[in-house]
Protein backbone atom coordinates (compact mmCIF):
# COMPACT_ATOMS: atom_id res chain seq x y z
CA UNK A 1 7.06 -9.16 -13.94
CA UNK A 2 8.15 -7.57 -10.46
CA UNK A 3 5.33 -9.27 -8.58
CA UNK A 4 6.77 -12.60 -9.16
CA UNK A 5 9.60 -14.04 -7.24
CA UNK A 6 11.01 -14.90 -10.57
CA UNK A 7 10.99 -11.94 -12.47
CA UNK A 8 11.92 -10.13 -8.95
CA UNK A 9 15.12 -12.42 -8.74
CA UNK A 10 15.86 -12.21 -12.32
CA UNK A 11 16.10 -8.09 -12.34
CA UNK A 12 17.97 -7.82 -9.34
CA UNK A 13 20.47 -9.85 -9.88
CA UNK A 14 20.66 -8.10 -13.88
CA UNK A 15 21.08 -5.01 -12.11
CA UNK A 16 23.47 -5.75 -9.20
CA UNK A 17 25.53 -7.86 -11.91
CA UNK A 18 25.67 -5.52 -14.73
CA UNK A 19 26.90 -2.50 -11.77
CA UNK A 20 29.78 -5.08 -10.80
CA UNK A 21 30.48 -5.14 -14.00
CA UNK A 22 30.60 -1.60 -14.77
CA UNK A 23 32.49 -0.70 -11.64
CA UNK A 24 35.46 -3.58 -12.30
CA UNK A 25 36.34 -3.16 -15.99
CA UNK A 26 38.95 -2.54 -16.81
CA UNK A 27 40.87 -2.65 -20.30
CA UNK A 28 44.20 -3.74 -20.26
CA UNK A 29 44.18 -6.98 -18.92
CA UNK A 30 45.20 -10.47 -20.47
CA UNK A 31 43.16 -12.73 -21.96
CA UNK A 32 43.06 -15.09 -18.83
CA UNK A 33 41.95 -12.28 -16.43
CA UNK A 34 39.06 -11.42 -18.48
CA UNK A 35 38.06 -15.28 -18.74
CA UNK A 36 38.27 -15.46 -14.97
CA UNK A 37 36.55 -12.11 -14.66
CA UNK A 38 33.91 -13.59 -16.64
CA UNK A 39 33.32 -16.70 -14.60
CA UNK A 40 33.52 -14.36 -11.50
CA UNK A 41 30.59 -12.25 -12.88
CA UNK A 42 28.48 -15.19 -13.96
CA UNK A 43 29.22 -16.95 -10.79
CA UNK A 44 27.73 -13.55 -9.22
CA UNK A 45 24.95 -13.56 -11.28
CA UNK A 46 23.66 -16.93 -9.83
CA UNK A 47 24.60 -16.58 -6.28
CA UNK A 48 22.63 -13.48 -6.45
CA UNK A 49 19.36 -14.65 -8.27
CA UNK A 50 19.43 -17.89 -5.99
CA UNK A 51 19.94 -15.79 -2.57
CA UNK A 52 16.79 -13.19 -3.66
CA UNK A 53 14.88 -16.08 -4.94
CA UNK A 54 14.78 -17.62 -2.12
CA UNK A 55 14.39 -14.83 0.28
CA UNK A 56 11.69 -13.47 -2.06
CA UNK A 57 9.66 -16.93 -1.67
CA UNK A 58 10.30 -17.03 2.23
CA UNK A 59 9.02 -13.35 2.86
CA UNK A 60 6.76 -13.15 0.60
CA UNK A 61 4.71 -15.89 0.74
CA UNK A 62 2.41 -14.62 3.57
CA UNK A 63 1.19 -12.23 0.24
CA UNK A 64 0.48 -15.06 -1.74
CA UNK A 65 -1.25 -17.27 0.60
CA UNK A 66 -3.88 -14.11 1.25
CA UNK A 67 -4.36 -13.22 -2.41
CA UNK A 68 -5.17 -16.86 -3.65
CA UNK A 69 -7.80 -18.19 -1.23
CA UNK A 70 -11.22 -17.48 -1.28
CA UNK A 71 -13.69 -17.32 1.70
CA UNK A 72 -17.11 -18.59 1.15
CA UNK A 73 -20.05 -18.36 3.97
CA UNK A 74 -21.68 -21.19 4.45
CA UNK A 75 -25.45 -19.90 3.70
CA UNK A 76 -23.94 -18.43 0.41
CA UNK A 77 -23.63 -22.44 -0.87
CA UNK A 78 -26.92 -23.66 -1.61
CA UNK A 79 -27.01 -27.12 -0.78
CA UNK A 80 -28.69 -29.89 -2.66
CA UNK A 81 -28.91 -28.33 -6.33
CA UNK A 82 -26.89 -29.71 -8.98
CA UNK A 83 -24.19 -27.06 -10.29
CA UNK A 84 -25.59 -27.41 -14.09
């Protein structure tokens, strides 16, 4: 799940999310400050998985490129013989 920008972006930003969350409680405030608090933290949560999303697919993409093509020599292709 960590080798994919996806599942990268989506555990970072659970973890950097749930710290700020940790870290700011705090339990005795009104009803309205713990609405904005939650729109705060969600709004984190996306800014976060967007920014390492993106910076995940931009860095790592010379990784991918390498991993997914294939090389073949030219005298290993025998030419002229149906596949089947």
């Amino acid at each position: 799940m960590l080798d994919t920008a996806l599942g990268f972006s989506l555990m970072v930003a659970i973890v950097i999310t749930s710290i700020v969350y940790v870290v700011t409680r705090d339990k005795n405030r009104t009803e309205q400050e713990q609405k904005d608090k939650l729109n705060d933290t969600i709004i984190l949560f996306v800014i976060t998985f967007i920014v390492v999303l993106f910076g995940k697919l931009c860095l790592g993409e010379s990784s991918i490129s390498t991993t997914s093509t294939t090389l073949v020599k030219a005298t290993d292709v025998k030419g002229g013989q149906c596949p089947f």
